[in-house]
PDB file of N, CA and C in Angstrom:
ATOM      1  N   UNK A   1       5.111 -17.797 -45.672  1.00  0.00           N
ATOM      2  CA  UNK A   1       5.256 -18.611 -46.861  1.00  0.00           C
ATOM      3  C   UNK A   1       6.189 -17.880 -47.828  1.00  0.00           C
ATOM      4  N   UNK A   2       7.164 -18.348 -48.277  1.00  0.00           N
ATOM      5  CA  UNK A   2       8.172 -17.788 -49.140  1.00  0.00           C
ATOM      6  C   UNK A   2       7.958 -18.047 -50.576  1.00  0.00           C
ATOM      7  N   UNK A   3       7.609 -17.774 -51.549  1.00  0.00           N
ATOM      8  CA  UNK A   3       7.632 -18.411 -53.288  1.00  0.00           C
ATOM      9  C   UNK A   3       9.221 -17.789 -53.329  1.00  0.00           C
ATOM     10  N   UNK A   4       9.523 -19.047 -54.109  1.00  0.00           N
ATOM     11  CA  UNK A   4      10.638 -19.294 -54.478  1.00  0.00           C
ATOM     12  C   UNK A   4      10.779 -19.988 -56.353  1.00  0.00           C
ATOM     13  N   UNK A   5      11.357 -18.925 -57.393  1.00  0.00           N
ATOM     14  CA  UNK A   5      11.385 -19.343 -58.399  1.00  0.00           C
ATOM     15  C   UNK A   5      12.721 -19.362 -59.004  1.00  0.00           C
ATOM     16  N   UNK A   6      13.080 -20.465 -59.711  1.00  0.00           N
ATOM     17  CA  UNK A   6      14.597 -20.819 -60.341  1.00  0.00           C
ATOM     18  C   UNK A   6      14.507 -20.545 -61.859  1.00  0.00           C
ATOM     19  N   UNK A   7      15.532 -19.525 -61.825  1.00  0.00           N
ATOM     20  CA  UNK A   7      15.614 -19.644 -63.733  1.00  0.00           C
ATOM     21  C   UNK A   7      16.084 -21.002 -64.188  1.00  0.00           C
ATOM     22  N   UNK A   8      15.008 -21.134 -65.289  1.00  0.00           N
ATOM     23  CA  UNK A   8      15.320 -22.716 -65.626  1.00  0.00           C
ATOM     24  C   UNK A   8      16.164 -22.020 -67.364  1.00  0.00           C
ATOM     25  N   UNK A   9      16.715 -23.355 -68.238  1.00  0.00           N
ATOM     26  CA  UNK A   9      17.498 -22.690 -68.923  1.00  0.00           C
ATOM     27  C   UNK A   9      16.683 -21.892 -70.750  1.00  0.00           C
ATOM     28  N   UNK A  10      17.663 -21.188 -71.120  1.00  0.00           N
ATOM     29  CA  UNK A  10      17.023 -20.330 -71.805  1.00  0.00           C
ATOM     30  C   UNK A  10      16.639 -19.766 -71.289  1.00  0.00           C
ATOM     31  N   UNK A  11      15.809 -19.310 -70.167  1.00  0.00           N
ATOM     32  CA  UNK A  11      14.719 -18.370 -70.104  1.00  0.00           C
ATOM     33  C   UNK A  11      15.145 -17.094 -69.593  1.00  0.00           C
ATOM     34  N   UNK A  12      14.344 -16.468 -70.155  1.00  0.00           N
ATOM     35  CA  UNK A  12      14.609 -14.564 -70.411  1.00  0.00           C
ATOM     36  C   UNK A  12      14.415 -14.386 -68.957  1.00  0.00           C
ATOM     37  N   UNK A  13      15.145 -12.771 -68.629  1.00  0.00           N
ATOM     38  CA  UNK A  13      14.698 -12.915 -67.045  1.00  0.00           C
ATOM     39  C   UNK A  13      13.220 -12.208 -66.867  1.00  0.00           C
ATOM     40  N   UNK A  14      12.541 -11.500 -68.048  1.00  0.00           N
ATOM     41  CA  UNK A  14      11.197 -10.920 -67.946  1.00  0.00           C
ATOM     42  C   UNK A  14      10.070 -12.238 -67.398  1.00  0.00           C
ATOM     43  N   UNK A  15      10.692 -13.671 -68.251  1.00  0.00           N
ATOM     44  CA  UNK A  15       9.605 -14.358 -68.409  1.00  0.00           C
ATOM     45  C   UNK A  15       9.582 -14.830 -66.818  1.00  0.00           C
ATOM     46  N   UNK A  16      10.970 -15.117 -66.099  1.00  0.00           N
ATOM     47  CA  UNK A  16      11.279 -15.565 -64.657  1.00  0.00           C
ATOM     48  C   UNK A  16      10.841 -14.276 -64.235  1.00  0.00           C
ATOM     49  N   UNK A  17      10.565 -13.384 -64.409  1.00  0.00           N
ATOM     50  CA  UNK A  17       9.928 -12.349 -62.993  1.00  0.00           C
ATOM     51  C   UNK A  17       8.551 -12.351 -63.394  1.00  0.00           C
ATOM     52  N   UNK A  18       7.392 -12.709 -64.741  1.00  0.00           N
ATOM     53  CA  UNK A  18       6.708 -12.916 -64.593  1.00  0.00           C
ATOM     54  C   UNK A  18       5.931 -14.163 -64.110  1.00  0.00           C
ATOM     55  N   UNK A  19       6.580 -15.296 -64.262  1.00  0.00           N
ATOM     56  CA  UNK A  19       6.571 -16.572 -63.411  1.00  0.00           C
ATOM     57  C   UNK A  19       6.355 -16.170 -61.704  1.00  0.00           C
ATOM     58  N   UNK A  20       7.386 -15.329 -61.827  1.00  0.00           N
ATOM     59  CA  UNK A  20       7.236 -15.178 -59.870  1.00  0.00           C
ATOM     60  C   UNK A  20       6.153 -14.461 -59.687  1.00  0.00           C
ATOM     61  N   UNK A  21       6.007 -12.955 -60.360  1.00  0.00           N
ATOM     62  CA  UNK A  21       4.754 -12.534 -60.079  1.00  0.00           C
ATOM     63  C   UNK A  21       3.772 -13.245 -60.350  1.00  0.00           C
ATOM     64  N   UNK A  22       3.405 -14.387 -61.211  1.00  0.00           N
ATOM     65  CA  UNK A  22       2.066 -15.143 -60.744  1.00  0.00           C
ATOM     66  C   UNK A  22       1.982 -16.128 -59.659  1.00  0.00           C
ATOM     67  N   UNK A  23       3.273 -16.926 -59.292  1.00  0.00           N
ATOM     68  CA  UNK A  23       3.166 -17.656 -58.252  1.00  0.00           C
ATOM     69  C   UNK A  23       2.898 -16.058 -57.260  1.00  0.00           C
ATOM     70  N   UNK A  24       3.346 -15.391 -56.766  1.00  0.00           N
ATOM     71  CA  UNK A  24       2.987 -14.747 -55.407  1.00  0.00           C
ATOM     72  C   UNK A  24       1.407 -14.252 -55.638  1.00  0.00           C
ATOM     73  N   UNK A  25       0.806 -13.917 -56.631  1.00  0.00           N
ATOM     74  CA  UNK A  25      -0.400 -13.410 -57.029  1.00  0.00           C
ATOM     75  C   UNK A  25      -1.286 -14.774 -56.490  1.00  0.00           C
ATOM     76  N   UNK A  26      -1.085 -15.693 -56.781  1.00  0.00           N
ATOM     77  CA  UNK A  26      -1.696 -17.346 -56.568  1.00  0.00           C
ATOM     78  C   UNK A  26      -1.478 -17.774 -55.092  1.00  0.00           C
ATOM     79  N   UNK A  27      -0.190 -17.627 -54.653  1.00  0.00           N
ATOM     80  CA  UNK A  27       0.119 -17.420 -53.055  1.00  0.00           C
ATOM     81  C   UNK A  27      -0.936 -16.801 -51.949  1.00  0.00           C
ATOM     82  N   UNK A  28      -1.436 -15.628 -52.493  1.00  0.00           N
ATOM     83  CA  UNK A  28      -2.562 -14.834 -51.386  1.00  0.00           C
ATOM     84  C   UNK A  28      -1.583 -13.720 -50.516  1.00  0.00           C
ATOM     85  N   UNK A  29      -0.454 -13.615 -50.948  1.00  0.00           N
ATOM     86  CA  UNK A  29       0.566 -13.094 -49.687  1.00  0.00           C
ATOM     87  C   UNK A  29       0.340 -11.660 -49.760  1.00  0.00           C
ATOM     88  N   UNK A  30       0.220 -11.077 -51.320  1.00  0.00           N
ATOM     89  CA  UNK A  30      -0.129  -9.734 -50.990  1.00  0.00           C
ATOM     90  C   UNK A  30      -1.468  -9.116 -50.402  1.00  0.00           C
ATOM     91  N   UNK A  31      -2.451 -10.223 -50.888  1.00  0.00           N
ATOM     92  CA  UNK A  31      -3.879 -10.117 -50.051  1.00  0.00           C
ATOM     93  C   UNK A  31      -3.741 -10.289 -48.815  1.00  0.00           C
ATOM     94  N   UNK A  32      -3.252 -10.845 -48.156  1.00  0.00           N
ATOM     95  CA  UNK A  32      -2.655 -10.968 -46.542  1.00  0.00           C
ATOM     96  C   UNK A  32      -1.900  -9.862 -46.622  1.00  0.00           C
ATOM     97  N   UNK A  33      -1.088  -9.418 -46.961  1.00  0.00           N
ATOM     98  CA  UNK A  33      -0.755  -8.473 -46.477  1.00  0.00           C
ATOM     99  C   UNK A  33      -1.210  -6.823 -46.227  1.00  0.00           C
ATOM    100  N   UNK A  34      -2.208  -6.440 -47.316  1.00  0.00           N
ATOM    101  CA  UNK A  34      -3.094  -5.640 -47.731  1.00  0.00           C
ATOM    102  C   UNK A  34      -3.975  -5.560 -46.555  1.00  0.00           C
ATOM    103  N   UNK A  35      -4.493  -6.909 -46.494  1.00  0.00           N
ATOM    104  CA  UNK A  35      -5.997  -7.234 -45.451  1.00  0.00           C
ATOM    105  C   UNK A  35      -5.518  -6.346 -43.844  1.00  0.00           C
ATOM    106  N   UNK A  36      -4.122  -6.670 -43.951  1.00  0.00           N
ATOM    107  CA  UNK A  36      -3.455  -6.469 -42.594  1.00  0.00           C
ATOM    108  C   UNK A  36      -2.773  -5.000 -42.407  1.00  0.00           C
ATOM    109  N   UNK A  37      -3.064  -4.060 -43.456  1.00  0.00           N
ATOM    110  CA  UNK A  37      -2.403  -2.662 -43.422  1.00  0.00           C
ATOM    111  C   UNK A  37      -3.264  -2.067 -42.730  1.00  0.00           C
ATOM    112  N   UNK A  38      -4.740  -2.383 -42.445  1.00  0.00           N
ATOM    113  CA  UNK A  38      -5.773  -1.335 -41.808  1.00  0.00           C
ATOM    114  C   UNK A  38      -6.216  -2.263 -40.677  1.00  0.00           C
ATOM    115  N   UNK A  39      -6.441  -1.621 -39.169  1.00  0.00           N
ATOM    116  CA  UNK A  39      -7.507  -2.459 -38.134  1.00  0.00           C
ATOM    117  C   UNK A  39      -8.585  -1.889 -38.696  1.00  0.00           C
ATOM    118  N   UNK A  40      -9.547  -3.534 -38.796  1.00  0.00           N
ATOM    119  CA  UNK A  40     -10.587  -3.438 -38.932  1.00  0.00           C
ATOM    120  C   UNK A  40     -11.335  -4.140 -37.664  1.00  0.00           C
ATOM    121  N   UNK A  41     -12.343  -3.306 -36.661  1.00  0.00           N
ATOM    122  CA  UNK A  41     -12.854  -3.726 -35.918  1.00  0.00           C
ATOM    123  C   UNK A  41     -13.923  -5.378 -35.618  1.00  0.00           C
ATOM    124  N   UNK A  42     -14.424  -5.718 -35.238  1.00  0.00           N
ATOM    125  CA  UNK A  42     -14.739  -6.817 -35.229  1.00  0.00           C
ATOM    126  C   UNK A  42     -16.611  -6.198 -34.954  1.00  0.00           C
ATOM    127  N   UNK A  43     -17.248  -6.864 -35.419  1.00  0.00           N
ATOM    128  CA  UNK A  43     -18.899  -5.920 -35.835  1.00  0.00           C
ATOM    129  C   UNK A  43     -18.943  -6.354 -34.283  1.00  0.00           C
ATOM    130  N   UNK A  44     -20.085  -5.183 -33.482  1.00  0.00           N
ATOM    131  CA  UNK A  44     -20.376  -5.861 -32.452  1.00  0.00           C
ATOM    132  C   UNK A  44     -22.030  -6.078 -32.660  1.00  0.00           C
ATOM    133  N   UNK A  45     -22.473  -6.196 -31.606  1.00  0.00           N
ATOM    134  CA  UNK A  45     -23.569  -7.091 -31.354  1.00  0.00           C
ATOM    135  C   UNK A  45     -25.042  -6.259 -31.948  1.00  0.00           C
ATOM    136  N   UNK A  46     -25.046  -5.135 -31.965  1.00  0.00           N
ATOM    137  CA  UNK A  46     -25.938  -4.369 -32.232  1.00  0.00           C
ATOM    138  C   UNK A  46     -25.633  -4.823 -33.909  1.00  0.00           C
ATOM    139  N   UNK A  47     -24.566  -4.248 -34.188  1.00  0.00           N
ATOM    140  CA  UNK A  47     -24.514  -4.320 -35.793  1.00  0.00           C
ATOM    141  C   UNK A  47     -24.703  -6.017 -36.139  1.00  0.00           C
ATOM    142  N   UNK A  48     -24.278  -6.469 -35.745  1.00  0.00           N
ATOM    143  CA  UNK A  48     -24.784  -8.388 -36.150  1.00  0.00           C
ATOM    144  C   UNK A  48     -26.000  -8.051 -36.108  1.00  0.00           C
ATOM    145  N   UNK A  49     -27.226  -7.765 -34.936  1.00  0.00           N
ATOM    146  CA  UNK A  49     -28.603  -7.765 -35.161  1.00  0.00           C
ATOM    147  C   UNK A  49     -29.300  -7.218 -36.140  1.00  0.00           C
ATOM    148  N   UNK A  50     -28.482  -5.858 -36.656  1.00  0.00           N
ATOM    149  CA  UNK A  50     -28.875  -5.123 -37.843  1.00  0.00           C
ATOM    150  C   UNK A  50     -28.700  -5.716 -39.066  1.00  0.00           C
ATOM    151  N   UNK A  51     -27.573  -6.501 -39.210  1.00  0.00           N
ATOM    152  CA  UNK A  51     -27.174  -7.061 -40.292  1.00  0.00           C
ATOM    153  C   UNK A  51     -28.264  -8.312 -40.862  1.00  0.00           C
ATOM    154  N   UNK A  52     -28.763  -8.943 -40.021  1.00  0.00           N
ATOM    155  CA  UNK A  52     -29.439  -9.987 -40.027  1.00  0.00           C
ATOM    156  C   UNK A  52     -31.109  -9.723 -40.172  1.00  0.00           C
ATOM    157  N   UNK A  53     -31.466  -8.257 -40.212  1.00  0.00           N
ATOM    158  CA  UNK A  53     -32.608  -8.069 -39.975  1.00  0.00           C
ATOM    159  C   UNK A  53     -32.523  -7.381 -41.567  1.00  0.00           C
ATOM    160  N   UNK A  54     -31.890  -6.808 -42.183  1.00  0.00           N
ATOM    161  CA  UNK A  54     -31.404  -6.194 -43.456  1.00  0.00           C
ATOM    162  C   UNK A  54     -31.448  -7.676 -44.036  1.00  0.00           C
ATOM    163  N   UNK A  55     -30.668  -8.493 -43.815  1.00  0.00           N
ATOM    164  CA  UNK A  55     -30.826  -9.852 -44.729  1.00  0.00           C
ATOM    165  C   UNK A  55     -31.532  -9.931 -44.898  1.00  0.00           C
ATOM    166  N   UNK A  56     -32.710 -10.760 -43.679  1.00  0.00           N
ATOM    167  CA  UNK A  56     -34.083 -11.135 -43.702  1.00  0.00           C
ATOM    168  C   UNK A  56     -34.804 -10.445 -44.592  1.00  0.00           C
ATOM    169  N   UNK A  57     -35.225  -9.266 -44.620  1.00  0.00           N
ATOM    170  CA  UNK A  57     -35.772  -8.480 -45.484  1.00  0.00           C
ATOM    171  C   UNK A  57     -35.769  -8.753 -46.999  1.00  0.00           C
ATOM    172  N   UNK A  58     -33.988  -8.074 -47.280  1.00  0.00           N
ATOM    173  CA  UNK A  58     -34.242  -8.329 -48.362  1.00  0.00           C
ATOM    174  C   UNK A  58     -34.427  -9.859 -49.013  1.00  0.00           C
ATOM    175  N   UNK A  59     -33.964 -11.116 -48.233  1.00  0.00           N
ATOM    176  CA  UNK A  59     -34.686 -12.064 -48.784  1.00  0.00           C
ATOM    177  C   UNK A  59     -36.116 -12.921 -49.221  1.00  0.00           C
ATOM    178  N   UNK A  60     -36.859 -12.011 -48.160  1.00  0.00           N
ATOM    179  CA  UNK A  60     -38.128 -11.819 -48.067  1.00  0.00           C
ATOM    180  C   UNK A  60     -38.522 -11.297 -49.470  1.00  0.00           C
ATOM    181  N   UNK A  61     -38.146  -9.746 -49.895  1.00  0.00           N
ATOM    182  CA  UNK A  61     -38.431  -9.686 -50.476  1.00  0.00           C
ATOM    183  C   UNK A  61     -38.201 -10.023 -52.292  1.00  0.00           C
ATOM    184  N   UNK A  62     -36.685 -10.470 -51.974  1.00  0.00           N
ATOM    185  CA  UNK A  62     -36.458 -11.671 -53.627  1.00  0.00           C
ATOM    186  C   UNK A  62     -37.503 -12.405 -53.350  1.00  0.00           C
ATOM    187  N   UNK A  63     -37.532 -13.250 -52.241  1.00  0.00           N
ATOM    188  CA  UNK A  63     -38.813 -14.243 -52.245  1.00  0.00           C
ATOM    189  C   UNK A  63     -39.919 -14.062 -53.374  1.00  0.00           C
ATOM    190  N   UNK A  64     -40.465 -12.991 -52.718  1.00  0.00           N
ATOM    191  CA  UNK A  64     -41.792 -12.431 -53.140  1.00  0.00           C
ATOM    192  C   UNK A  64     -41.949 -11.607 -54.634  1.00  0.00           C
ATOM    193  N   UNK A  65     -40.663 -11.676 -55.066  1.00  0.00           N
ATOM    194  CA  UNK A  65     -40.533 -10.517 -56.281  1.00  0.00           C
ATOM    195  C   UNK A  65     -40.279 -12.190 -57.327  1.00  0.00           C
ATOM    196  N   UNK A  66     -39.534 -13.532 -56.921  1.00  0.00           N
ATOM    197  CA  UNK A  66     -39.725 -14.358 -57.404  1.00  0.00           C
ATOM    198  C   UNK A  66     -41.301 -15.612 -57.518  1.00  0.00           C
ATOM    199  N   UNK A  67     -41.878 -14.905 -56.506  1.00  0.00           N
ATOM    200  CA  UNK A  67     -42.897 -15.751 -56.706  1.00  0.00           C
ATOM    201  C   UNK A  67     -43.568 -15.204 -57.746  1.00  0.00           C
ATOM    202  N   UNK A  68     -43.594 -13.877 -57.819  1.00  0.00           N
ATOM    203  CA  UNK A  68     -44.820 -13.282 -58.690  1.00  0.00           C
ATOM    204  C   UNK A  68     -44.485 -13.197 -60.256  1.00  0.00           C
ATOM    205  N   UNK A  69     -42.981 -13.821 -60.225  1.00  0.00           N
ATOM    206  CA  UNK A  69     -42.331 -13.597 -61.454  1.00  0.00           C
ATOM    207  C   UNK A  69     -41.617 -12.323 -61.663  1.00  0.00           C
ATOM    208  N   UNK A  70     -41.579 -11.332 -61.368  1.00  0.00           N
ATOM    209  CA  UNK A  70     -40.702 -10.168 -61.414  1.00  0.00           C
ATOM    210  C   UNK A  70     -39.370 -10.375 -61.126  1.00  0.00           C
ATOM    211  N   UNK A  71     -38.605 -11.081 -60.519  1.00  0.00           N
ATOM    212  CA  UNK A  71     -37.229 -11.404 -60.461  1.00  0.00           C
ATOM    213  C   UNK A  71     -36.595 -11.990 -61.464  1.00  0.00           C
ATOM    214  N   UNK A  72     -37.272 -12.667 -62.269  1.00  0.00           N
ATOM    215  CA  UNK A  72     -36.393 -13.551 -63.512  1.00  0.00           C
ATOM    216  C   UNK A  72     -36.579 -12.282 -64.499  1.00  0.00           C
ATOM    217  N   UNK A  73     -37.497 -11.356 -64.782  1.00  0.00           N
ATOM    218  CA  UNK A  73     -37.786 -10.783 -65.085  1.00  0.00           C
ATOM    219  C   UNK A  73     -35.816  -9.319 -65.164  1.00  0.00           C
ATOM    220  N   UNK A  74     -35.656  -9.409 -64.011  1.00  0.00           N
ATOM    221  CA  UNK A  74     -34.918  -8.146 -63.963  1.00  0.00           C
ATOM    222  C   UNK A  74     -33.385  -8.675 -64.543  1.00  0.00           C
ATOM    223  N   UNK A  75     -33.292 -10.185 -63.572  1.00  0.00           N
ATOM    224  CA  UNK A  75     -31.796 -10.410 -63.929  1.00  0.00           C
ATOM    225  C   UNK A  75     -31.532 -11.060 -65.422  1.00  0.00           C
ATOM    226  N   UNK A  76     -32.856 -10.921 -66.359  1.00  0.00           N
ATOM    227  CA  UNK A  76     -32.683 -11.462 -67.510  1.00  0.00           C
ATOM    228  C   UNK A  76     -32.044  -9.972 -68.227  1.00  0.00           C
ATOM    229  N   UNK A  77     -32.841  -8.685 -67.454  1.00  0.00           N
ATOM    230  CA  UNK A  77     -32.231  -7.517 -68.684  1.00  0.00           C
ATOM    231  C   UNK A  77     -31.033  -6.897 -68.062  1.00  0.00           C
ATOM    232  N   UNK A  78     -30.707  -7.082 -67.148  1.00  0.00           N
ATOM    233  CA  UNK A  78     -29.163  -6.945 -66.473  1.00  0.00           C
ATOM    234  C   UNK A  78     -28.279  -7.661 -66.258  1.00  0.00           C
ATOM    235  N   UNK A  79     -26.817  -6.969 -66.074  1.00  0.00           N
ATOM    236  CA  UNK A  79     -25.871  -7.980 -66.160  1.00  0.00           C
ATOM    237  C   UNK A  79     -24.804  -7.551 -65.392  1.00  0.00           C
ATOM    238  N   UNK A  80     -23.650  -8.563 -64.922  1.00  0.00           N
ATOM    239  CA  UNK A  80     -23.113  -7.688 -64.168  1.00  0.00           C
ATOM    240  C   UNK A  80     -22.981  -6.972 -63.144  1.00  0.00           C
ATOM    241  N   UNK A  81     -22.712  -5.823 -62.679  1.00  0.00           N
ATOM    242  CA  UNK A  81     -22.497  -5.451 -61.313  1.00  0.00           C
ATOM    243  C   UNK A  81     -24.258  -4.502 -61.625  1.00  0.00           C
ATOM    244  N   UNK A  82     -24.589  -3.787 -62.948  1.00  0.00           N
ATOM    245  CA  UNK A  82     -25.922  -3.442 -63.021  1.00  0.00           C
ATOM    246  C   UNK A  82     -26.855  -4.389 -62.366  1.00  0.00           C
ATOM    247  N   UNK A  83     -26.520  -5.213 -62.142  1.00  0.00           N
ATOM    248  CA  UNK A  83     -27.959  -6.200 -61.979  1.00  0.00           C
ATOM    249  C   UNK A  83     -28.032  -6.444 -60.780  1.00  0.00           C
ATOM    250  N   UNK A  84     -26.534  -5.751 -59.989  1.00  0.00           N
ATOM    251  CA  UNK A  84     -26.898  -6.110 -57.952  1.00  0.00           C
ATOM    252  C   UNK A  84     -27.490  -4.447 -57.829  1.00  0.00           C
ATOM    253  N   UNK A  85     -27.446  -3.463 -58.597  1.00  0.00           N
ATOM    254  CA  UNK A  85     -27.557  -1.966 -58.149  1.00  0.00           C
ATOM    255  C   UNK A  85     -29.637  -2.120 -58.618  1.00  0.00           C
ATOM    256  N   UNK A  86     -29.586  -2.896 -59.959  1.00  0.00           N
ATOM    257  CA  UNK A  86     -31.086  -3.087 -60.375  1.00  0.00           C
ATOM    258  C   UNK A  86     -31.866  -3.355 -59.348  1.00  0.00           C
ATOM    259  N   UNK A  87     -31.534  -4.883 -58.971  1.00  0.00           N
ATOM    260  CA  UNK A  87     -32.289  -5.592 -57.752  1.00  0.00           C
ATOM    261  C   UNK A  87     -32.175  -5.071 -56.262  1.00  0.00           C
ATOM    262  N   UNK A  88     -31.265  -3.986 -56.098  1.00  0.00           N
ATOM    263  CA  UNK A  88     -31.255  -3.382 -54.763  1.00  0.00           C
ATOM    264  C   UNK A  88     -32.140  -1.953 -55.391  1.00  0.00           C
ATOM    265  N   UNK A  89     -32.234  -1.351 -56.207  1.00  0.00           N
ATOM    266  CA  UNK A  89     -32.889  -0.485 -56.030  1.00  0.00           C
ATOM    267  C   UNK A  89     -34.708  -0.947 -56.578  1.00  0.00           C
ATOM    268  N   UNK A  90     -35.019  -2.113 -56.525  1.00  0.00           N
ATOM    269  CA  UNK A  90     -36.175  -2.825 -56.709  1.00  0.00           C
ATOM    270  C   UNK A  90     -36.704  -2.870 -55.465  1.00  0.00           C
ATOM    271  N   UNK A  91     -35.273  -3.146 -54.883  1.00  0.00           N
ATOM    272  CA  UNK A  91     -35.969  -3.693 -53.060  1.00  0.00           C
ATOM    273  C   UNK A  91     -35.791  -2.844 -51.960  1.00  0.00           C
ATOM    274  N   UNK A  92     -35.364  -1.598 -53.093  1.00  0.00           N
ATOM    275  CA  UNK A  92     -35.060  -0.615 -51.773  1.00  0.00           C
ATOM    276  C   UNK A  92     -34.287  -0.368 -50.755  1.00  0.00           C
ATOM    277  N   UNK A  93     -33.033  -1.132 -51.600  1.00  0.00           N
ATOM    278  CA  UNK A  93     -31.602  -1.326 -49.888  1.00  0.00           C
ATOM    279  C   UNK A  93     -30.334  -0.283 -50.395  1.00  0.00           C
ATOM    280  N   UNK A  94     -29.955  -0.065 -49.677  1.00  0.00           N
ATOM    281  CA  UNK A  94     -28.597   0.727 -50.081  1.00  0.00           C
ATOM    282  C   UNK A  94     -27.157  -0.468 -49.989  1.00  0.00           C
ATOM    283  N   UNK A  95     -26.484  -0.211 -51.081  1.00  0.00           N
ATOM    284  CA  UNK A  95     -25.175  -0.994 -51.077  1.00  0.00           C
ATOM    285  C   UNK A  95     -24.494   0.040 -50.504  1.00  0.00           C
ATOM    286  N   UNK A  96     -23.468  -0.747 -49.828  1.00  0.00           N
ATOM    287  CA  UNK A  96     -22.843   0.172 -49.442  1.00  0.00           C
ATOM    288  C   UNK A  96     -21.178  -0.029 -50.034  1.00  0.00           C
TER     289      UNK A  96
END
């Protein structure tokens, strides 16, 4: 995919190179291209089973931390990225 931007008239050339840098930012091209600087393996089968058993869990236990009321409880006094480190160290998981 190519972005392609035309100085239209009057315009400064700062404002035409910031025009382009948001069309390519909006494009995805440098995120594609980024995504694609490192192989990243494809999970295999052991790690899918792990992954899914780590879910389960911890949804289990929001479950249970919302039934009793303790969950509205936490994400009312946190905010932010505090409030995924709060509720994981409530439930005992490591972010990684």
């Amino acid at each position: 995919m190519v972005v392609e931007v035309k100085k239209k008239d009057n315009e400064s050339s700062e404002s035409l190179i910031r025009r382009f840098n948001r069309r390519v930012q909006q494009s995805g091209i440098l995120l594609r291209t980024k995504k694609g600087q490192y192989y990243v393996p494809a999970p295999n089968e052991r790690q899918n089973k792990e992954k899914a058993i780590r879910k389960a869990k911890i949804s289990d236990k929001k479950e249970y931390l919302r039934k009793i009321g303790r969950l509205d409880e936490i994400m009312a006094k946190s905010k932010g990225r505090g409030r995924v480190r709060s509720l994981a160290k409530l439930l005992n998981v490591k972010l990684k």
